[in-house]
C-alpha atoms as a PDB file:
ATOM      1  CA  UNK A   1       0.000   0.000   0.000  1.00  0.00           C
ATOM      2  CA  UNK A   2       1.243   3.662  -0.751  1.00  0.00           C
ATOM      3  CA  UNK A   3       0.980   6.023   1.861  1.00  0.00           C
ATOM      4  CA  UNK A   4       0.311   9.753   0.684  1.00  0.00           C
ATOM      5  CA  UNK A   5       1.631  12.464   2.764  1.00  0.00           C
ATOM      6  CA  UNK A   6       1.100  16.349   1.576  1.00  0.00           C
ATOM      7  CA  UNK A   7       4.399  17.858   0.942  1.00  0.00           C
ATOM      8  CA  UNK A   8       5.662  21.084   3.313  1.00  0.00           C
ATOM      9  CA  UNK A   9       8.094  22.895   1.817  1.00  0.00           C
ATOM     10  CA  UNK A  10      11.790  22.682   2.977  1.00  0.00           C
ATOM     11  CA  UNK A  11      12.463  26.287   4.115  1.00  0.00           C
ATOM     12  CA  UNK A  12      16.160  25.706   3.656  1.00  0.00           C
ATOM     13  CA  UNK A  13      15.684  24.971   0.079  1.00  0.00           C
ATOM     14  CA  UNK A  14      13.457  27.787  -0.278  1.00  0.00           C
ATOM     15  CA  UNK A  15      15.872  29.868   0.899  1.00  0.00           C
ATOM     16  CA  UNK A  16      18.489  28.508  -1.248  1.00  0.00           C
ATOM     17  CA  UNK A  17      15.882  29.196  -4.415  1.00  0.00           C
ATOM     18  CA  UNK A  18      14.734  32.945  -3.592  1.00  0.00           C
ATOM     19  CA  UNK A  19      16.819  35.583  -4.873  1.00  0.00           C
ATOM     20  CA  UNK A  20      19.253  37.302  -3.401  1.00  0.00           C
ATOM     21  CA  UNK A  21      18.346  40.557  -1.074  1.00  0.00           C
ATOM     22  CA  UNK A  22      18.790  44.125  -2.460  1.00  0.00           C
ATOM     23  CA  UNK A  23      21.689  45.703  -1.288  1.00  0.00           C
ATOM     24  CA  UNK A  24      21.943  48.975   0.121  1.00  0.00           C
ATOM     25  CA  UNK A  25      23.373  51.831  -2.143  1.00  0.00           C
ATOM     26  CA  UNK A  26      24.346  53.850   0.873  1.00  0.00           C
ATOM     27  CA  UNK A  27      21.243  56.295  -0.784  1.00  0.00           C
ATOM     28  CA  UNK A  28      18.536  56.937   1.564  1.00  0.00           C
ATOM     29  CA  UNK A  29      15.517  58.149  -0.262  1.00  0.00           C
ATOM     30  CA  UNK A  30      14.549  61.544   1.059  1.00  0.00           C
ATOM     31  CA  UNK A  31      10.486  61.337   2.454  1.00  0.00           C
ATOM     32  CA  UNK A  32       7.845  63.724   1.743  1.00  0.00           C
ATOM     33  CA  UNK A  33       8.082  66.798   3.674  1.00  0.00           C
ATOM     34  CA  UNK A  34       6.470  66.532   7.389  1.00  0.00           C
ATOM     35  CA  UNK A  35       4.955  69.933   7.536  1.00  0.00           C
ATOM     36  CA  UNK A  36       7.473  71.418   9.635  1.00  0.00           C
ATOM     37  CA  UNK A  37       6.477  68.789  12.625  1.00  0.00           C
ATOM     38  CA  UNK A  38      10.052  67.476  12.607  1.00  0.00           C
ATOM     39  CA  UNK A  39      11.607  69.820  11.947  1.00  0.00           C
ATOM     40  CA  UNK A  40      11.741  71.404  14.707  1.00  0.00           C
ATOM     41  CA  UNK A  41      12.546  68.424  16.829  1.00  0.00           C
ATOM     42  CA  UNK A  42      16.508  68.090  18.299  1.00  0.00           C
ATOM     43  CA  UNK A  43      18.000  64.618  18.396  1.00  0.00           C
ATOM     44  CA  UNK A  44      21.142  63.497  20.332  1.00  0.00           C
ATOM     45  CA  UNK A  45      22.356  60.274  18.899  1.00  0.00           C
ATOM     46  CA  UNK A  46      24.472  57.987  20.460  1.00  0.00           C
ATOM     47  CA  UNK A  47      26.383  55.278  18.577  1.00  0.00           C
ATOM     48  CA  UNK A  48      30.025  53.977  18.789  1.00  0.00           C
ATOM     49  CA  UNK A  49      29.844  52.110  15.478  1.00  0.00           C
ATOM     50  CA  UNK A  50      31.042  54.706  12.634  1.00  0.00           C
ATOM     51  CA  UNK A  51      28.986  53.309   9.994  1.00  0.00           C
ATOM     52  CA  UNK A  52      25.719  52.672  11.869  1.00  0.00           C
ATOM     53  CA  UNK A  53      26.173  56.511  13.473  1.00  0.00           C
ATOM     54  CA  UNK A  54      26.225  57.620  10.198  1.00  0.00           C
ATOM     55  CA  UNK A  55      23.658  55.513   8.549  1.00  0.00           C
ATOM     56  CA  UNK A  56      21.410  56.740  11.487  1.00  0.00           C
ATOM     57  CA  UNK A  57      22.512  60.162  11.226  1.00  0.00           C
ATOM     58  CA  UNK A  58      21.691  60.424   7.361  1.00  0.00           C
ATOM     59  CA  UNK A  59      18.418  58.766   8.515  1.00  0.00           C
ATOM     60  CA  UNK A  60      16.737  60.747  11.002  1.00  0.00           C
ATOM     61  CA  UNK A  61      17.825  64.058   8.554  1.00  0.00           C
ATOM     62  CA  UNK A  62      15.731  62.531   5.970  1.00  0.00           C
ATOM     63  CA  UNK A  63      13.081  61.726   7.764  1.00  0.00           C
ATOM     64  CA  UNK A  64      12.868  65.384   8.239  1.00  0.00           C
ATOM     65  CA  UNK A  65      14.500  66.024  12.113  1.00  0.00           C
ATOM     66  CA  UNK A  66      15.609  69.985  12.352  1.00  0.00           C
ATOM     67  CA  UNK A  67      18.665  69.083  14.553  1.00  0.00           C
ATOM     68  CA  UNK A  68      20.837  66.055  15.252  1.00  0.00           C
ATOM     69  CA  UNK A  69      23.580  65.767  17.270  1.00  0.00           C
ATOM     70  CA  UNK A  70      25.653  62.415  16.528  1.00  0.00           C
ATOM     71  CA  UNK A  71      27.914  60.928  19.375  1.00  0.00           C
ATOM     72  CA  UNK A  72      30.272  58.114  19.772  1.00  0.00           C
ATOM     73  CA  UNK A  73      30.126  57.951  23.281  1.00  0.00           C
ATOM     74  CA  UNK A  74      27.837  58.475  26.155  1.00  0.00           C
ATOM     75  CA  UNK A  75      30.236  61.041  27.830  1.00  0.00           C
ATOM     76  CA  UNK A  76      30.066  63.273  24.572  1.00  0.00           C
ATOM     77  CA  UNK A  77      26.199  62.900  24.677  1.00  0.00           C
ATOM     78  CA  UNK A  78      26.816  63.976  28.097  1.00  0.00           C
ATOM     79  CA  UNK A  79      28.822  67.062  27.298  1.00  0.00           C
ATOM     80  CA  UNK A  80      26.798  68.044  24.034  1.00  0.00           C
ATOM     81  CA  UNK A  81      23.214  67.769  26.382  1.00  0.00           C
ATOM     82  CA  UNK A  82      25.146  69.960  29.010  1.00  0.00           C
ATOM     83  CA  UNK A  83      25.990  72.422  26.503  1.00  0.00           C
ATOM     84  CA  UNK A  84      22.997  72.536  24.462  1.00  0.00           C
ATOM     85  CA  UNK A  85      21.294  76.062  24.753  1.00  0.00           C
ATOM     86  CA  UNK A  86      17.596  74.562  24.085  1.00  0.00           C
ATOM     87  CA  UNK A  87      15.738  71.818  24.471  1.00  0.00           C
ATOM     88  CA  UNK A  88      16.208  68.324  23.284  1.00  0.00           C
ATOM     89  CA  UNK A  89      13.748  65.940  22.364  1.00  0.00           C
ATOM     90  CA  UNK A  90      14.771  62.746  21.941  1.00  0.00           C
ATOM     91  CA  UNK A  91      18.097  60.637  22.878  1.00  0.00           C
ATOM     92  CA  UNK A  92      18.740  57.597  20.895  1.00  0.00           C
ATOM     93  CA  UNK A  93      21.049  55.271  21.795  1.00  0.00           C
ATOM     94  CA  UNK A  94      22.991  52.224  21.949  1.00  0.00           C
ATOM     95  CA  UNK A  95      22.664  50.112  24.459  1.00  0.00           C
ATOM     96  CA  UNK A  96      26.169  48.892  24.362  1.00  0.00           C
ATOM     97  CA  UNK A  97      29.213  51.584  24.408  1.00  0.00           C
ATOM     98  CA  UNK A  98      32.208  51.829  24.768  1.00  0.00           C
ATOM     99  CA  UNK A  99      33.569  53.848  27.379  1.00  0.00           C
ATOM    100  CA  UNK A 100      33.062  54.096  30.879  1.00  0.00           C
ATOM    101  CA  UNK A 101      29.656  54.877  29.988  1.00  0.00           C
ATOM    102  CA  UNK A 102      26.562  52.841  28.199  1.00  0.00           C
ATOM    103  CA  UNK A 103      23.191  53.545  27.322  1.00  0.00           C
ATOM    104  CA  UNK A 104      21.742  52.289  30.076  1.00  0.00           C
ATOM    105  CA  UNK A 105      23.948  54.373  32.514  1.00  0.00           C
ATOM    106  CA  UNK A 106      23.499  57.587  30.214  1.00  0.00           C
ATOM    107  CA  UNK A 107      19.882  57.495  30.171  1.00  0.00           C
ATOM    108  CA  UNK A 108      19.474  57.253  34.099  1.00  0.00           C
ATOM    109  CA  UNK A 109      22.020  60.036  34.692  1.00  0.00           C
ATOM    110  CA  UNK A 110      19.344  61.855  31.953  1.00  0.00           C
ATOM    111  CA  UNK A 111      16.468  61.187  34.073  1.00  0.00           C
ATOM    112  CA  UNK A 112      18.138  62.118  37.403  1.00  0.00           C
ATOM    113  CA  UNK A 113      19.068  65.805  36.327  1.00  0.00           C
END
C-alpha cells in the first residue's frame, strides 16, 4: 500500500531558491516633507559604530528632524546635552558603548538631572 503524505516545503531549500536581497546603495531616499512637525525636533544620537552613526545620522535628517547631534560615546552625549542652549527631544542610543559609559547608565544620569 502507498501512503500519501502532503508535501511542506523545505524552508532551507526555499531559501536557497529565492533571490538574493537588495543591497543597500548607501542612498537613503529623502520622504515627503512633514509639515514642519520634525523639523523642529533636536536629536542626540548615540552610537560607537562609525557606519551605523552615520547611517542613522543620514536617517533621522531625511526623515525630516531639524537638529541632530551624533555621538560616539555616552560622555560626549553627556557634554553636548550639558551644553545645548535649548531643548532636546529625543536621545537615541545604543545600548552597548564603549567607554566608561553605556546607554543604560546615560539614560538614568538623563532622568536624574
Amino acid at each position: 500500500s502507498t501512503t500519501s503524505r502532503s508535501q511542506t516545503p523545505d524552508p532551507l531549500l526555499t531559501a536557497a531558491r529565492s533571490p538574493p536581497p537588495v543591497v543597500c546603495s548607501g542612498e537613503i531616499p529623502r520622504c515627503p516633507p512633514s509639515h514642519g512637525a520634525l523639523s523642529s525636533l533636536v536629536v542626540v544620537l548615540v552610537e560607537d559604530n562609525a557606519v551605523c552613526n552615520t547611517v542613522m545620522t543620514r536617517l533621522l535628517q531625511s526623515l525630516g528632524i531639524g537638529t541632530v547631534l551624533s555621538c560616539i560615546d555616552a560622555e560626549e552625549a553627556w557634554a553636548k546635552l550639558c551644553a545645548f542652549p535649548g531643548t532636546v527631544h529625543w536621545v537615541l542610543t545604543d545600548l552597548n558603548l564603549s567607554g566608561p559609559m553605556d546607554g543604560l547608565q546615560l539614560a538614568a544620569k538623563i532622568r536624574s538631572e
